[in-house]
N, C-alpha and C. Protein backbone atom coordinates (compact mmCIF):
# COMPACT_ATOMS: atom_id res chain seq x y z
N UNK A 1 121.64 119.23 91.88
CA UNK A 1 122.69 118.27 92.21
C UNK A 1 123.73 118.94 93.09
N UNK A 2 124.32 118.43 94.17
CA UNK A 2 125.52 119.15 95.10
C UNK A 2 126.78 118.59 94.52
N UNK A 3 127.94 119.77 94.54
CA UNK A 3 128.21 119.14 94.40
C UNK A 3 129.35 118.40 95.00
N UNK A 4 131.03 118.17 94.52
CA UNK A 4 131.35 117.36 95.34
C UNK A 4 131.87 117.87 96.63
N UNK A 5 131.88 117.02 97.81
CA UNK A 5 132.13 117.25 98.93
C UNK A 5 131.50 118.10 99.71
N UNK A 6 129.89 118.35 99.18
CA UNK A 6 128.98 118.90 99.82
C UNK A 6 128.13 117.91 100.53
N UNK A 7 127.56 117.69 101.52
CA UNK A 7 126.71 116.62 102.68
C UNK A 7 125.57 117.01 101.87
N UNK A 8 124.88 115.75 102.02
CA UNK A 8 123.53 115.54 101.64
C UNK A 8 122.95 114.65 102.72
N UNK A 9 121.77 114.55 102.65
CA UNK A 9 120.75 113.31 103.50
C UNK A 9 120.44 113.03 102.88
N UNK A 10 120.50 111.59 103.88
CA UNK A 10 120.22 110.00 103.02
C UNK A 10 119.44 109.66 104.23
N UNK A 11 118.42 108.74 103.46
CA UNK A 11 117.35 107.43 104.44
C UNK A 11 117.76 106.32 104.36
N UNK A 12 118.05 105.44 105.31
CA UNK A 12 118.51 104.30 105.02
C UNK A 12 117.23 103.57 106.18
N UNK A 13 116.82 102.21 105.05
CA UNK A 13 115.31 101.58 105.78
C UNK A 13 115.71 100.27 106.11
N UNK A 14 115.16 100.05 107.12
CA UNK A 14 115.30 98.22 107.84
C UNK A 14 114.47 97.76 108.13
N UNK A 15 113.85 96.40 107.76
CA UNK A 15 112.43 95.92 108.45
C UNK A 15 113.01 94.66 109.28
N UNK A 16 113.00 95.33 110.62
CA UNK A 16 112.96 94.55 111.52
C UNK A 16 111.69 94.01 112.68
N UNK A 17 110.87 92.91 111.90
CA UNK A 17 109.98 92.43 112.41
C UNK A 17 109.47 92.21 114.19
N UNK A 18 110.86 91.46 114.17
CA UNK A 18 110.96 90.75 115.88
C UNK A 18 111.87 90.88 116.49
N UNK A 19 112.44 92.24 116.37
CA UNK A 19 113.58 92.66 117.16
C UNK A 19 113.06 93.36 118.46
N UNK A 20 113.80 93.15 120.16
CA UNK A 20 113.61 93.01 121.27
C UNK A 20 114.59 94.66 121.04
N UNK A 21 113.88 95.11 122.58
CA UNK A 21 115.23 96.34 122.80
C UNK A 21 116.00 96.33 122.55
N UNK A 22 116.49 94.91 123.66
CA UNK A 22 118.15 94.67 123.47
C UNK A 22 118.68 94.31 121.91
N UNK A 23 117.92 94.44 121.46
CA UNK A 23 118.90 94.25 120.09
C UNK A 23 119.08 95.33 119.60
N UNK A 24 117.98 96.15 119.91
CA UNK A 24 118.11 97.55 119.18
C UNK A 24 119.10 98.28 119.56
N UNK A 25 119.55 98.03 120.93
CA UNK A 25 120.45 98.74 121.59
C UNK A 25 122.00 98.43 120.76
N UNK A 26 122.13 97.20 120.48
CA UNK A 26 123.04 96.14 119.94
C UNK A 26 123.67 97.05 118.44
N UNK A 27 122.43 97.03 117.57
CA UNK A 27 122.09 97.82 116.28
C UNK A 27 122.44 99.30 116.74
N UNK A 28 122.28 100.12 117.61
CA UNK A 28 122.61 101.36 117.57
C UNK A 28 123.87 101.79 117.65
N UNK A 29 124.70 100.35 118.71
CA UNK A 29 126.11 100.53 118.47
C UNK A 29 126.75 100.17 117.38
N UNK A 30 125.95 99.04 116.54
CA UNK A 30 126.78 98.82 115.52
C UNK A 30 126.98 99.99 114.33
N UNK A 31 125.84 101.06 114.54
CA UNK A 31 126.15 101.78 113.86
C UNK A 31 126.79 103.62 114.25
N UNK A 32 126.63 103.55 115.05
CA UNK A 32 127.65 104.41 115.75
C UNK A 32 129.10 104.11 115.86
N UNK A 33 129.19 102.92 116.21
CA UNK A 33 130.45 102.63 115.89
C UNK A 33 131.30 102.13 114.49
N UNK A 34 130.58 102.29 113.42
CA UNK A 34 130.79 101.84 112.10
C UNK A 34 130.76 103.29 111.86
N UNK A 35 130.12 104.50 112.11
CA UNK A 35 130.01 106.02 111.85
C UNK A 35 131.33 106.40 112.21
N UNK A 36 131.58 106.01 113.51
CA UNK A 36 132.91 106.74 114.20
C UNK A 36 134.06 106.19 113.49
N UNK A 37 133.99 105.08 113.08
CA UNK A 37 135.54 104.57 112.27
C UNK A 37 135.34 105.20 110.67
N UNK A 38 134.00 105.66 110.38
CA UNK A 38 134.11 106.19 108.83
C UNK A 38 134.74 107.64 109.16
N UNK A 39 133.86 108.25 110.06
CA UNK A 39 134.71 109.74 110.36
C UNK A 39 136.34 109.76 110.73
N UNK A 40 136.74 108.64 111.17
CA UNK A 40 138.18 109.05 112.14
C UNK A 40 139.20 108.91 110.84
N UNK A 41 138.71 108.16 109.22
CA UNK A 41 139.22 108.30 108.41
C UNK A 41 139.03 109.13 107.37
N UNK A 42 138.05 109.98 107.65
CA UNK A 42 137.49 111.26 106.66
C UNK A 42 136.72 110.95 105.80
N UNK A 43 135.58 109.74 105.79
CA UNK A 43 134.78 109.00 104.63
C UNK A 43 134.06 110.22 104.35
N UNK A 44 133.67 111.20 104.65
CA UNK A 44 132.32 111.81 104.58
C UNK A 44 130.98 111.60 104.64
N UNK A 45 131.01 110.76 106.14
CA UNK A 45 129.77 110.64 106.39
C UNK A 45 129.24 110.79 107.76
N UNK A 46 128.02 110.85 108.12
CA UNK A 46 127.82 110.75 109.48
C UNK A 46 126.63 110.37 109.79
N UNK A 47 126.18 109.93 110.89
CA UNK A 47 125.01 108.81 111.27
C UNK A 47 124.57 110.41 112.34
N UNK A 48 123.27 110.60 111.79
CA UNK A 48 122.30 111.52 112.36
C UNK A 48 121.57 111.29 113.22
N UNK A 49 120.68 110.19 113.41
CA UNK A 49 119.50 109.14 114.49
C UNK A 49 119.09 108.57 113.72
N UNK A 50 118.10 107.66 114.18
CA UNK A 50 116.94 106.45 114.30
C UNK A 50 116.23 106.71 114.27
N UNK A 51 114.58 106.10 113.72
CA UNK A 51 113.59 106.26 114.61
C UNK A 51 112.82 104.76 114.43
N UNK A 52 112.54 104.29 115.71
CA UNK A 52 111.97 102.85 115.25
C UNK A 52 110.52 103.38 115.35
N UNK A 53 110.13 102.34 114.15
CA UNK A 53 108.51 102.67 114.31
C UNK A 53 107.87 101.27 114.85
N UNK A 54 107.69 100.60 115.76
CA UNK A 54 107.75 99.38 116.18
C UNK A 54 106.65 98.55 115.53
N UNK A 55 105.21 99.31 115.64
CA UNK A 55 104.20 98.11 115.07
C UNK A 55 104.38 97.59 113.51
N UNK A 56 105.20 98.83 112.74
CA UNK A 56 105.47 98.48 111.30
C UNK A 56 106.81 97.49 111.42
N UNK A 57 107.63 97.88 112.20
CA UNK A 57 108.87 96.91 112.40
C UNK A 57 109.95 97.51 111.45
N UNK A 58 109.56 98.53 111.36
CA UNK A 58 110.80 99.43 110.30
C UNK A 58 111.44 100.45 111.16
N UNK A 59 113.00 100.50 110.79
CA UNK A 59 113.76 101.67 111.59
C UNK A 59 114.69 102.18 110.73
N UNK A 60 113.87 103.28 110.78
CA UNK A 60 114.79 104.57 109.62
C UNK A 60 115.77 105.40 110.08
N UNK A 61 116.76 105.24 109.44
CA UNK A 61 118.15 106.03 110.14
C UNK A 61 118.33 107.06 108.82
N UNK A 62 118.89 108.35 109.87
CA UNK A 62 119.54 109.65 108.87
C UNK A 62 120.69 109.60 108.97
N UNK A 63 121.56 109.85 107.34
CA UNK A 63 123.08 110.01 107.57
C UNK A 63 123.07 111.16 106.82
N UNK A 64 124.31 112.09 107.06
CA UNK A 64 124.26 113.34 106.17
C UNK A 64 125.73 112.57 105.35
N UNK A 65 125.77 112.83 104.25
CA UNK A 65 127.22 112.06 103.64
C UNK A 65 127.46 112.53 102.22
N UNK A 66 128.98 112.75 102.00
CA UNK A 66 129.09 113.51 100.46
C UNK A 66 128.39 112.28 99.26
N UNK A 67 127.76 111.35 99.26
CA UNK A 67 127.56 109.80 98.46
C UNK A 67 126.73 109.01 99.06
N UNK A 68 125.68 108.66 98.08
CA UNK A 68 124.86 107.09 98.58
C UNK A 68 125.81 106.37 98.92
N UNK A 69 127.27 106.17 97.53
CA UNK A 69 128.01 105.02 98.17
C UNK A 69 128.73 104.76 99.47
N UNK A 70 128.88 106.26 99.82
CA UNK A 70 130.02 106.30 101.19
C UNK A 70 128.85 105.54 102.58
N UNK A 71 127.20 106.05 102.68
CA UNK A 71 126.73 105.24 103.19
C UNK A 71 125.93 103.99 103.15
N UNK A 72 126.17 103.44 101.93
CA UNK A 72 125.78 102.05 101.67
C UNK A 72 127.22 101.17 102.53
N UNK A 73 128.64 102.13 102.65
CA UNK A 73 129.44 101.13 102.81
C UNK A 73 129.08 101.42 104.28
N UNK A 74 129.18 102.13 104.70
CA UNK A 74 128.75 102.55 106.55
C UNK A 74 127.98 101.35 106.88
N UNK A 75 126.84 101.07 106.14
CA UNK A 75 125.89 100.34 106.56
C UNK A 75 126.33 98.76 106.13
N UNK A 76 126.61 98.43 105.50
CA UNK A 76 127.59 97.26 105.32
C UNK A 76 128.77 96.91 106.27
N UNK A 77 129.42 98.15 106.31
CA UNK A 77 130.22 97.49 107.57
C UNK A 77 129.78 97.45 108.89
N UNK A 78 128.87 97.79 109.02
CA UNK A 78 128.18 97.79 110.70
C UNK A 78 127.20 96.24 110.64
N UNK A 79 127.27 95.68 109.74
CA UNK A 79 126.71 94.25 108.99
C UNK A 79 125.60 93.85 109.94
N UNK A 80 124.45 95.09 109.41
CA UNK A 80 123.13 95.15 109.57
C UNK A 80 122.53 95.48 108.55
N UNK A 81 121.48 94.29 107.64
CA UNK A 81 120.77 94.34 106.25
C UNK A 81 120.33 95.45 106.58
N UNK A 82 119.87 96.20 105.35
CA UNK A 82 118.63 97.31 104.97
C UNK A 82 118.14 96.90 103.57
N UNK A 83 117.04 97.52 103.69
CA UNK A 83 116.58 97.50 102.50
C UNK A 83 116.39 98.36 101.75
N UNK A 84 116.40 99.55 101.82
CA UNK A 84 116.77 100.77 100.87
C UNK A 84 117.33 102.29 101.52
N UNK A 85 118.32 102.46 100.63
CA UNK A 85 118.82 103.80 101.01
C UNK A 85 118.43 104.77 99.72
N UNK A 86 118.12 106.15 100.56
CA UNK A 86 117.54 107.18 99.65
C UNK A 86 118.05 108.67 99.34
N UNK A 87 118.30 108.87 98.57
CA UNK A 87 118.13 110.88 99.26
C UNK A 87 117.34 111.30 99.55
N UNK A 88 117.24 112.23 100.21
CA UNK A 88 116.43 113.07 101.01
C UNK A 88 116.25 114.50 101.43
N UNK A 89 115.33 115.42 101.71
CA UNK A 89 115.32 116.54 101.46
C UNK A 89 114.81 116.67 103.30
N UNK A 90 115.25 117.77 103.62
CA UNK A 90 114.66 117.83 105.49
C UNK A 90 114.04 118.72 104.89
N UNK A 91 112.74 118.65 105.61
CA UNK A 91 111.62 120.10 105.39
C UNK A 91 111.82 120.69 107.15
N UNK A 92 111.65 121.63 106.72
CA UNK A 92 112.20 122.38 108.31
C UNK A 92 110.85 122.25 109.28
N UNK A 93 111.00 122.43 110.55
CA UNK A 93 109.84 122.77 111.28
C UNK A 93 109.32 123.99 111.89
N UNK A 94 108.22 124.38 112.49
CA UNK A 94 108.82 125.59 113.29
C UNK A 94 110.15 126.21 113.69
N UNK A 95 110.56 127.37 114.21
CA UNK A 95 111.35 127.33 114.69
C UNK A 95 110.96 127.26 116.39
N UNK A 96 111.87 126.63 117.05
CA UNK A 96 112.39 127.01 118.33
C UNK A 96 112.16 127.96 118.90
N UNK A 97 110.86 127.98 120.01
CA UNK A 97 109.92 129.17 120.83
C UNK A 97 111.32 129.76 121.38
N UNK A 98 112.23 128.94 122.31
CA UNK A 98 112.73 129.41 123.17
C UNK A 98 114.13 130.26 122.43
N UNK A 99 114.36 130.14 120.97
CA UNK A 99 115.26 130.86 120.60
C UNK A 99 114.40 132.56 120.05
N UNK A 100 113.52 132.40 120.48
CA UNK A 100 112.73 133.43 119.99
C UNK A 100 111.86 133.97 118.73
N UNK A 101 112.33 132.70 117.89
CA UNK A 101 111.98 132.81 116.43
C UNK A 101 110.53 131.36 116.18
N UNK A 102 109.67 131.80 116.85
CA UNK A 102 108.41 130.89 117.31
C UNK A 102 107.53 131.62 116.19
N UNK A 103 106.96 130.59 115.07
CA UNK A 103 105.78 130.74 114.49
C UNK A 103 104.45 130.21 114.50
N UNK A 104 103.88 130.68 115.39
CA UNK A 104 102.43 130.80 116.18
C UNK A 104 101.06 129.65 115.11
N UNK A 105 101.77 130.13 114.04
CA UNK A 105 101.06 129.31 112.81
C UNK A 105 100.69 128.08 112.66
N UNK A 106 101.72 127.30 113.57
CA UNK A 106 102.14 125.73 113.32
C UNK A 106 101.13 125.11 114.35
């Protein structure tokens, strides 16, 4: 368990069936800009990326945040449904050839 005022990752899931670019584009500000008004008041949270997966129609966003609740409200006020938010663990990847620390393995 972390604890308080330590960042964690969270998944937050959306099934968006029949959404066009332009909406996505629409959706990325709403939540960037719902991120930037949680930070400019110290919520402890922050909006990481996206990734749409289009043929499933689901788009999973990362927030790092001290609380599920601090980003359940993020995502509420940017008043775009989801359907589940999670914790989450990042498993690392290689590292980075060009920082020099490249494992040949992967």
């Amino acid at each position: 368990m972390s604890q308080p005022g330590q960042e964690r990752l969270f998944v937050v899931e959306r099934r968006l069936p029949k959404i066009s670019e332009h909406q996505l584009d629409v959706l990325q500000a709403a939540l960037t800009g719902a991120a930037s008004r949680f930070h400019a008041r110290g919520d402890g949270v922050r909006y990481l990326s996206s990734i749409f997966l289009a043929r499933q129609g689901r788009l999973i966003s990362l927030f790092a945040a001290d609380s599920v609740e601090t980003v359940r409200a993020l995502n509420e006020a940017a008043l775009i449904p989801f359907t589940s938010i999670e914790p989450a663990v990042e498993l690392p990847g290689p590292a980075d050839p060009e920082k020099g620390q490249f494992d040949d393995r992967y």
